[in-house]
Protein backbone atom coordinates (compact mmCIF):
# COMPACT_ATOMS: atom_id res chain seq x y z
CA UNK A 1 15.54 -22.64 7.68
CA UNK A 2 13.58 -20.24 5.47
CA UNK A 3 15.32 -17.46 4.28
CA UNK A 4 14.73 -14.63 6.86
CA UNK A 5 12.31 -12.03 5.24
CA UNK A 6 11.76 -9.17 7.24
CA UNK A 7 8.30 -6.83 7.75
CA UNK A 8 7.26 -4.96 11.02
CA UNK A 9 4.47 -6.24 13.36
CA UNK A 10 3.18 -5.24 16.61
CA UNK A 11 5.54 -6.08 19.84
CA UNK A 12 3.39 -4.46 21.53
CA UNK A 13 1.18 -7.21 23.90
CA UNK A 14 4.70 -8.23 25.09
CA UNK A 15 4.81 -5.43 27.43
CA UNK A 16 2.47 -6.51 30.09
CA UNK A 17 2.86 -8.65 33.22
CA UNK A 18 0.75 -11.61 31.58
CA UNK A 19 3.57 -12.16 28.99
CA UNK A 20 6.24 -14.77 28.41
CA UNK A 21 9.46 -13.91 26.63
CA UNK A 22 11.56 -17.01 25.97
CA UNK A 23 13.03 -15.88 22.48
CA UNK A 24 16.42 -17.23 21.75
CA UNK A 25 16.22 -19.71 24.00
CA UNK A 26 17.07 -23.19 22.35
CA UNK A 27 14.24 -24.54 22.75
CA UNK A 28 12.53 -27.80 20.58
CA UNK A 29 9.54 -27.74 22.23
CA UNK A 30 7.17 -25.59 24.72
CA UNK A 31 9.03 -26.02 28.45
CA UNK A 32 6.57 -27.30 30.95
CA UNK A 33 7.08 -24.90 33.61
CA UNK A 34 4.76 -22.22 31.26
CA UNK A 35 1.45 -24.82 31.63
CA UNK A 36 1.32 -24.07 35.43
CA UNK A 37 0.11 -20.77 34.40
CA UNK A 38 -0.85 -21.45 30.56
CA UNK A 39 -4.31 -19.90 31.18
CA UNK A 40 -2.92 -16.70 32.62
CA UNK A 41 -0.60 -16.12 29.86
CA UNK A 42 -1.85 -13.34 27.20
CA UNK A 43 1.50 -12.96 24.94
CA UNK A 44 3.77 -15.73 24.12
CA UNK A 45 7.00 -14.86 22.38
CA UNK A 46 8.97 -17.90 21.10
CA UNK A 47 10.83 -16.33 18.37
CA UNK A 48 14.48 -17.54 17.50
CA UNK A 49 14.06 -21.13 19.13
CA UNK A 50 14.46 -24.78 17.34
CA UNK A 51 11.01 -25.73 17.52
CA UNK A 52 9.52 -27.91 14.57
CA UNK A 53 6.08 -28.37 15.61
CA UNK A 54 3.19 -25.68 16.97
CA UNK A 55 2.31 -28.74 19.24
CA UNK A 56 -1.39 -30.07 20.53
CA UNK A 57 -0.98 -28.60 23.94
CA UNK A 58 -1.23 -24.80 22.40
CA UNK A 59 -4.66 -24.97 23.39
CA UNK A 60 -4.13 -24.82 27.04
CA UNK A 61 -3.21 -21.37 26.40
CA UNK A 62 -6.51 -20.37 25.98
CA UNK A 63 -6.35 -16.80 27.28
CA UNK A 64 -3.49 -16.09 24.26
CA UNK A 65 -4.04 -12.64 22.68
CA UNK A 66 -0.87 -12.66 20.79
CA UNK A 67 1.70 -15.59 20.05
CA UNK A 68 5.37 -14.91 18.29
CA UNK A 69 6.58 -18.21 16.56
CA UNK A 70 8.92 -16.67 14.78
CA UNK A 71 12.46 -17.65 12.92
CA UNK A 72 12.38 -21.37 14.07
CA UNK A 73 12.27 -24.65 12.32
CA UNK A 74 8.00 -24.83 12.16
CA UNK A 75 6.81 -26.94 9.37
CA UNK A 76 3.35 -28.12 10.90
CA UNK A 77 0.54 -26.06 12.75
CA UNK A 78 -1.65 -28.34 14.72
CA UNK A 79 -5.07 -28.48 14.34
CA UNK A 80 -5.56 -26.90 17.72
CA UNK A 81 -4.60 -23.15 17.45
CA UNK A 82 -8.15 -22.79 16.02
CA UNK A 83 -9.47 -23.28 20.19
CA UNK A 84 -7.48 -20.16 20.58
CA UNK A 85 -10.69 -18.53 20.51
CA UNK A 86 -8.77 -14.96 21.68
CA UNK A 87 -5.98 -14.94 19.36
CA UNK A 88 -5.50 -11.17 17.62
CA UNK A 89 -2.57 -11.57 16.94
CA UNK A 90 -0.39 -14.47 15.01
CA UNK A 91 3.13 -14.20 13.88
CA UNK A 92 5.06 -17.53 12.47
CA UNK A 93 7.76 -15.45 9.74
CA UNK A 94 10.55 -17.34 8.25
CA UNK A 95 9.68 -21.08 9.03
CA UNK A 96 8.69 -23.74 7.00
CA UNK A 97 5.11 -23.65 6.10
CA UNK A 98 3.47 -24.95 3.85
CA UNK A 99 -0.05 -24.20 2.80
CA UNK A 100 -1.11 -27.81 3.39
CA UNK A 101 0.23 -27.96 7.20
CA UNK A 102 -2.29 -24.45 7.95
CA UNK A 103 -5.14 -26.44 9.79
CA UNK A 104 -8.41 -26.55 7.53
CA UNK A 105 -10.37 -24.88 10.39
CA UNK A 106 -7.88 -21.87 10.36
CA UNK A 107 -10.62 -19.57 9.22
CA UNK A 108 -12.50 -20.39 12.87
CA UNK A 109 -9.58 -17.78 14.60
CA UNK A 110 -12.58 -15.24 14.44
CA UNK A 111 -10.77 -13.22 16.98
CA UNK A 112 -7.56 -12.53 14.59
CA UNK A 113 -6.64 -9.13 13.47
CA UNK A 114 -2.78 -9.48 12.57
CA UNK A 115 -1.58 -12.64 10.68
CA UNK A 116 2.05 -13.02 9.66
CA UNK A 117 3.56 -15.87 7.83
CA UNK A 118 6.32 -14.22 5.70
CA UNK A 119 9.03 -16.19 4.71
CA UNK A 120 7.96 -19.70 4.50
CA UNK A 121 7.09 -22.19 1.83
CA UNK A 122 3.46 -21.42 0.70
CA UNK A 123 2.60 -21.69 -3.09
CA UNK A 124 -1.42 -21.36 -2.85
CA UNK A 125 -2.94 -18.79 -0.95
CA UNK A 126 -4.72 -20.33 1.74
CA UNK A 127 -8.05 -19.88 1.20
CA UNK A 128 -8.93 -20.29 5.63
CA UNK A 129 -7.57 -16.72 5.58
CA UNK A 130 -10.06 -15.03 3.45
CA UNK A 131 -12.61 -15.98 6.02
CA UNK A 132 -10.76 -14.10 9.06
CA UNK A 133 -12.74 -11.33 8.61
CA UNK A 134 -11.40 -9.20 11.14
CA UNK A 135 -8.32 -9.43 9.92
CA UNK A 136 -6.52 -6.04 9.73
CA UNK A 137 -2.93 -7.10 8.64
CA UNK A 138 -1.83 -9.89 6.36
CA UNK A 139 1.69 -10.30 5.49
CA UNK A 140 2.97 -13.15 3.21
CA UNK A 141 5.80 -11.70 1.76
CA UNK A 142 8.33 -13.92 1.13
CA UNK A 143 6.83 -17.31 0.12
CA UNK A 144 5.91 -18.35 -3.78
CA UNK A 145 2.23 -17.55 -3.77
CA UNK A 146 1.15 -17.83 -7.58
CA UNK A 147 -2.08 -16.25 -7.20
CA UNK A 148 -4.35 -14.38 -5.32
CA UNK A 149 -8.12 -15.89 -4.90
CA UNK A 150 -10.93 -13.74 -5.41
CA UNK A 151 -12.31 -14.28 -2.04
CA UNK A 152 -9.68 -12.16 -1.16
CA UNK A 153 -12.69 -9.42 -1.19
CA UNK A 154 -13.78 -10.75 1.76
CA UNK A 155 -11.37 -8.93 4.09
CA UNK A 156 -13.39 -5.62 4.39
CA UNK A 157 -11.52 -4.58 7.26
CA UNK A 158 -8.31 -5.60 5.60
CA UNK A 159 -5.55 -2.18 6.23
CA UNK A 160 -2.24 -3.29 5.11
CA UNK A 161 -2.04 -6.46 3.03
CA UNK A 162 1.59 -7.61 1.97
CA UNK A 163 2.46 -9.52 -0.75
CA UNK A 164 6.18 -9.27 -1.64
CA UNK A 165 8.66 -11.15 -2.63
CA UNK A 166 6.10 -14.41 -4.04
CA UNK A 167 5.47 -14.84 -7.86
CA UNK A 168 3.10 -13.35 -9.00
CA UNK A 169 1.64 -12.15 -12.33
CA UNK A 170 -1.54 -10.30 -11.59
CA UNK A 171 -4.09 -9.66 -8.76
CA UNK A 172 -7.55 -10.01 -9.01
CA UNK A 173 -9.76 -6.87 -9.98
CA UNK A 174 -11.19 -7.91 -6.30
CA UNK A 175 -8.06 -6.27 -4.65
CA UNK A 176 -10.11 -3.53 -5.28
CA UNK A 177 -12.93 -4.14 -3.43
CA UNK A 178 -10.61 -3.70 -0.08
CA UNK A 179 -12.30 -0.35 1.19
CA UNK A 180 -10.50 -0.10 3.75
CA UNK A 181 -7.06 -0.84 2.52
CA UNK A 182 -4.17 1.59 2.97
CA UNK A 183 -1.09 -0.24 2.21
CA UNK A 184 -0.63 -2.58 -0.70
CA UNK A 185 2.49 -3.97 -1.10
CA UNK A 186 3.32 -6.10 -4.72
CA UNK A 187 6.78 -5.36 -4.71
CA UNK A 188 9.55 -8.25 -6.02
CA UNK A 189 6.88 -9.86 -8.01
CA UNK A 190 6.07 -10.79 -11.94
CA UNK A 191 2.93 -8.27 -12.02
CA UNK A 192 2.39 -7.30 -15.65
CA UNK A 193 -0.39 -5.17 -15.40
CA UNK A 194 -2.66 -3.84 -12.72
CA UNK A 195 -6.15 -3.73 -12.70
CA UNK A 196 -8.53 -0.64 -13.00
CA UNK A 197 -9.99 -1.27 -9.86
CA UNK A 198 -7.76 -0.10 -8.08
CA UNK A 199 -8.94 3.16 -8.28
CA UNK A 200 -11.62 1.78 -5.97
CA UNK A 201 -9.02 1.88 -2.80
CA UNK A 202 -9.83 5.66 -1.79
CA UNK A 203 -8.12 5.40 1.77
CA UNK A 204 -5.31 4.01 -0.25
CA UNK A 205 -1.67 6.21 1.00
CA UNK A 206 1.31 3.81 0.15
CA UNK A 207 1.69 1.30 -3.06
CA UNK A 208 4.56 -0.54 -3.66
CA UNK A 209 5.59 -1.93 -6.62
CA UNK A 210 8.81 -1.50 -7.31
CA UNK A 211 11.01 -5.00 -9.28
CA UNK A 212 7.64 -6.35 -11.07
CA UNK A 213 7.54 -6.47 -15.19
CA UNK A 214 5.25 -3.61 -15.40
CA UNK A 215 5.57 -1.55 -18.56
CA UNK A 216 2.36 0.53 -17.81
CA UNK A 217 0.14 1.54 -15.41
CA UNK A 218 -4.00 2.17 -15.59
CA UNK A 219 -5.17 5.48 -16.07
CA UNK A 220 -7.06 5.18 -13.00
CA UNK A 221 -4.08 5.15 -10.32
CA UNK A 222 -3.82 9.10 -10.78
CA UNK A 223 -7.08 9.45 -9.39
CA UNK A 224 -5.58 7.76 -6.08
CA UNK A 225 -4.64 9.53 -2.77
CA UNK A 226 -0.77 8.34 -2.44
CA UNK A 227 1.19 9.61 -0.08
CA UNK A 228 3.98 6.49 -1.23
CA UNK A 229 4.28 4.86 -4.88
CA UNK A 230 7.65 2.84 -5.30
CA UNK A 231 8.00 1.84 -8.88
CA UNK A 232 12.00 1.11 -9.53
CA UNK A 233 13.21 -1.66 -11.33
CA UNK A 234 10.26 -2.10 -14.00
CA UNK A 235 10.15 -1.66 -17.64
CA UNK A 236 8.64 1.24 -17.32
CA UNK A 237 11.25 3.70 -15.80
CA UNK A 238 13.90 2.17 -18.14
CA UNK A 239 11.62 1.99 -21.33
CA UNK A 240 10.28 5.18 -22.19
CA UNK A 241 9.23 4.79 -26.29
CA UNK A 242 5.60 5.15 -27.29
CA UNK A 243 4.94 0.90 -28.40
CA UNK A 244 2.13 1.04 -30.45
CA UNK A 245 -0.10 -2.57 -31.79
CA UNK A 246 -2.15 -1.38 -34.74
CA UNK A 247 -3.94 -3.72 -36.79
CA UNK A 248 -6.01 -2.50 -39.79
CA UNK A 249 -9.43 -2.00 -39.87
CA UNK A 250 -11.65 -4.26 -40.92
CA UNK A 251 -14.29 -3.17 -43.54
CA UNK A 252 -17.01 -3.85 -40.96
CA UNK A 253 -15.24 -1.55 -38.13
CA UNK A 254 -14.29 1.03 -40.86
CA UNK A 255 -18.40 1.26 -41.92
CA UNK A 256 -19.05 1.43 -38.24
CA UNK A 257 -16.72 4.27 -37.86
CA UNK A 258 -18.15 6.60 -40.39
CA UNK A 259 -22.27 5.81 -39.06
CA UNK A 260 -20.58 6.95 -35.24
CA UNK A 261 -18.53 9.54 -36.49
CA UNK A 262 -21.36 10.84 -39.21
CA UNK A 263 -24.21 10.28 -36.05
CA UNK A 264 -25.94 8.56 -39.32
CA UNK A 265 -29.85 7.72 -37.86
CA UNK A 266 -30.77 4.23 -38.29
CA UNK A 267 -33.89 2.17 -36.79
CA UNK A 268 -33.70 -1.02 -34.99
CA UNK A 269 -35.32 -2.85 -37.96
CA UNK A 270 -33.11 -1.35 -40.65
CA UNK A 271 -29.95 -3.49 -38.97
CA UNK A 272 -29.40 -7.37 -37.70
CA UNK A 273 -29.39 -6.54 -33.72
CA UNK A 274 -25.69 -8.87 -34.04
CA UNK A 275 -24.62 -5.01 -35.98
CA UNK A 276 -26.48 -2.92 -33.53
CA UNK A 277 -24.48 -4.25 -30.63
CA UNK A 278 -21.67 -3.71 -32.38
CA UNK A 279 -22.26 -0.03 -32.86
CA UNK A 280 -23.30 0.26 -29.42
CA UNK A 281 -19.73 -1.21 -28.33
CA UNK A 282 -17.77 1.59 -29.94
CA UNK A 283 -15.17 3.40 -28.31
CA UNK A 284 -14.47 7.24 -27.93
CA UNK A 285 -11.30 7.60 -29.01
CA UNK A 286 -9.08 9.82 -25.53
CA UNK A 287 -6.94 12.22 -28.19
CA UNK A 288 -8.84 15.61 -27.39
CA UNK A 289 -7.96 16.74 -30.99
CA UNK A 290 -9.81 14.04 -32.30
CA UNK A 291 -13.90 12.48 -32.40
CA UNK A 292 -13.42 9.45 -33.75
CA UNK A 293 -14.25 6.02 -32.49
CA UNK A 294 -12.50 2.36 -32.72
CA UNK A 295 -14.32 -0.68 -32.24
CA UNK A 296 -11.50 -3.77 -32.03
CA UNK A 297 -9.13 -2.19 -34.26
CA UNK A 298 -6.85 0.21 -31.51
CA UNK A 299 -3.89 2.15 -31.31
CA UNK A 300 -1.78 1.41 -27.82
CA UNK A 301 -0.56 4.53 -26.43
CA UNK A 302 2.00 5.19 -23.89
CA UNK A 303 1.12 9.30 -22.69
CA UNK A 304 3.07 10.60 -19.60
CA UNK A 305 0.46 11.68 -17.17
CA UNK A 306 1.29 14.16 -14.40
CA UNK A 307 0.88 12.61 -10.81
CA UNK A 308 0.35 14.19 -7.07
CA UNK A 309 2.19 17.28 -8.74
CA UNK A 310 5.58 15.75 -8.96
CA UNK A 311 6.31 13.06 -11.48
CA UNK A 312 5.17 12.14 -14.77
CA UNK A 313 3.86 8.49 -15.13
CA UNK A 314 3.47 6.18 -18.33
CA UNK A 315 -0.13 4.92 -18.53
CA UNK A 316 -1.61 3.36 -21.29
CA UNK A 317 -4.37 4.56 -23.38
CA UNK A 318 -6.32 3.65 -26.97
CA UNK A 319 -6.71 5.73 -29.95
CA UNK A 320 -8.50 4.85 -33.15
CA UNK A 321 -5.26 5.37 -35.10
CA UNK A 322 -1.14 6.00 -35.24
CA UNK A 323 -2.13 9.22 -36.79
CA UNK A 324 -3.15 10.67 -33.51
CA UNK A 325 -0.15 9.76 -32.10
CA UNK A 326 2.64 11.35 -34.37
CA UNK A 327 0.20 13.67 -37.13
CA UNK A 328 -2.74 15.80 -37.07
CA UNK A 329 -5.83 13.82 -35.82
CA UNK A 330 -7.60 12.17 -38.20
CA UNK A 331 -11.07 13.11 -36.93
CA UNK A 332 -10.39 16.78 -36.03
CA UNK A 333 -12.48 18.77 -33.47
CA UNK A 334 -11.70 22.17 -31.85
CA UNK A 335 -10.63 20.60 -28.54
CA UNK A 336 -7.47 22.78 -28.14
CA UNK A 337 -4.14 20.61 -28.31
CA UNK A 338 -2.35 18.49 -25.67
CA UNK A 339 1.01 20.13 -24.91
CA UNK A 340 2.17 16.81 -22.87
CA UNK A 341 2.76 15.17 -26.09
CA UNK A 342 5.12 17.22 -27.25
CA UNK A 343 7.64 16.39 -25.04
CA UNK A 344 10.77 14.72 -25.24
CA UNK A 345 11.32 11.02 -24.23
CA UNK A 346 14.12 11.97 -22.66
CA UNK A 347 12.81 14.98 -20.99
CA UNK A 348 10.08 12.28 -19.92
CA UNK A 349 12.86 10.37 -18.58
CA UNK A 350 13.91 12.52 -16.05
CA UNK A 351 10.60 12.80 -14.21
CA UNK A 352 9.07 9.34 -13.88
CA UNK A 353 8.88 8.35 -10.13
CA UNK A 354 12.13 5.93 -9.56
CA UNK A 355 11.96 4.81 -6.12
């Protein structure tokens, strides 16, 4: 059996008269006294059992609103759960899944709201459950997804979606087109990065993302709501140095510097348009002492960023050179200076956000 992996979901349908417990029971297969009724029956818990196979006759059970497969030996889904035209609620954690036994119709449940298939086998997300869009919780913690498809956008009603414990190394910039996302879990993953559109995920209270290989985070997560950030057991609350990647300037970006910096006035047919987009791409460099610009040639910055009042994060920013890291700007202005970079890593340390 899968190893158990364990997240909360709703018990809640099991409370009525039209419900069947028969958890721990032994059983390999659905008992036959439960069809005399099968259409009567609205919750179906047959957690802790033996049973290999989510058989044909599931379909009898047509009134189902909720149905607990949990913690048995299921490898294979039949095709039928799709006629299951009620279902809001599916729970199958710590079987055997795979993403090729998940019917090809699964994406027909129309009715589902709460899917749960933590702790089985599955490598590729399936892509059936990017087209449940009612779907209100998805938890696949636990399994060895790789990747996250971009359809994943399609959940717009998507609250809580949990992804720990798989392998993965990003998530698609479409995470943040969830609107209606308030949980995100990414914990006991390989994430190296996170993308900026996160900040996108204004209902947004608890992110997890604690044991992942992050060394920074995007400037854009302060501007989030959280009420929960777990970030232990990255490089980035036990690596607190200022890495910097500078490469020199080329004599192209160099001459583009001074005509930004200098606000030099030039006409569209005094320059090849290949040279006026490249002016236009310039960057402003974030130092407030300083004006200048960078076009490819940047400075990677690590600056500790007060967040919801309490802790100091590391987020990554660009600067057109190491001197506006450790010196006097190079492009000075009268912006007056930044008393956050003055501080200690050590006294840094002692404030970053550890659990």
């Amino acid at each position: 059996m899968a190893s158990s992996y364990v997240d909360s979901s709703s018990d809640g349908e099991f409370n009525n008269e039209n419900a069947e417990d028969l958890s721990y029971g032994n059983l390999t297969s659905l008992p036959e006294f439960l069809f005399e009724r099968a259409k009567d029956i609205r919750a179906l818990k047959l957690n802790q059992n033996d049973i290999n196979i989510l058989p044909r006759t599931i379909k009898h059970f047509s009134s189902l609103i909720t149905l607990d497969l949990s913690n048995n030996n299921i490898s294979y889904l039949s095709d039928e759960i799709v006629q299951l035209r009620h279902l809001r609620t599916f729970i199958a954690k710590n079987n055997h899944i795979k993403t090729g036994t998940i019917p090809k119709d699964f994406g027909r449940i129309s009715s589902l709201e709460v899917l749960n298939l933590s702790g089985n086998n599955i490598k590729e997300f399936p892509h059936q459950f990017t087209e449940l869009f009612r779907l209100r919780d998805l938890h696949l913690g636990g399994n060895s997804i790789l990747d996250v498809p971009n359809s994943i956008k399609n959940l717009q009603r998507l609250e809580v979606l949990y992804l720990g414990g798989n392998c993965l190394t990003d998530i698609p910039a479409e995470v943040g087109d969830l609107c209606s996302l308030t949980s995100l879990i990414l914990c006991d993953n390989q994430l190296q990065s996170l993308p900026p559109t996160l900040i996108n995920l204004r209902r947004l209270q608890s992110l997890s993302l604690h044991s992942n290989n992050l060394s920074t985070l995007p400037q854009e997560i302060v501007s989030l709501n959280l009420v929960e950030l777990s970030l232990r057991n990255n490089p980035l609350v036990v690596k607190f140095v200022q890495d910097m990647v500078d490469s020199p300037p080329s004599l192209l970006e160099l001459s583009g510097r001074v005509i930004k910096i200098e606000k030099l006035q030039y006409l569209k047919g005094d320059l090849p348009n290949d040279l006026i987009s490249y002016l236009h791409s310039a960057h402003r460099c974030v130092n407030p002492k300083c004006k200048g610009v960078y076009f490819s040639s940047r400075v990677e910055h690590v600056k500790f960023v007060d967040f919801c009042g309490k802790y100091r994060l590391p987020l990554l920013q660009y600067l057109c050179s190491p001197i506006c890291c450790d010196g006097p700007a190079m492009y000075p202005n009268n912006s007056e200076s930044d008393t956050d970079e003055e501080d200690t890593a050590r006294a840094r340390l002692q404030r970053v956000l550890l659990g």
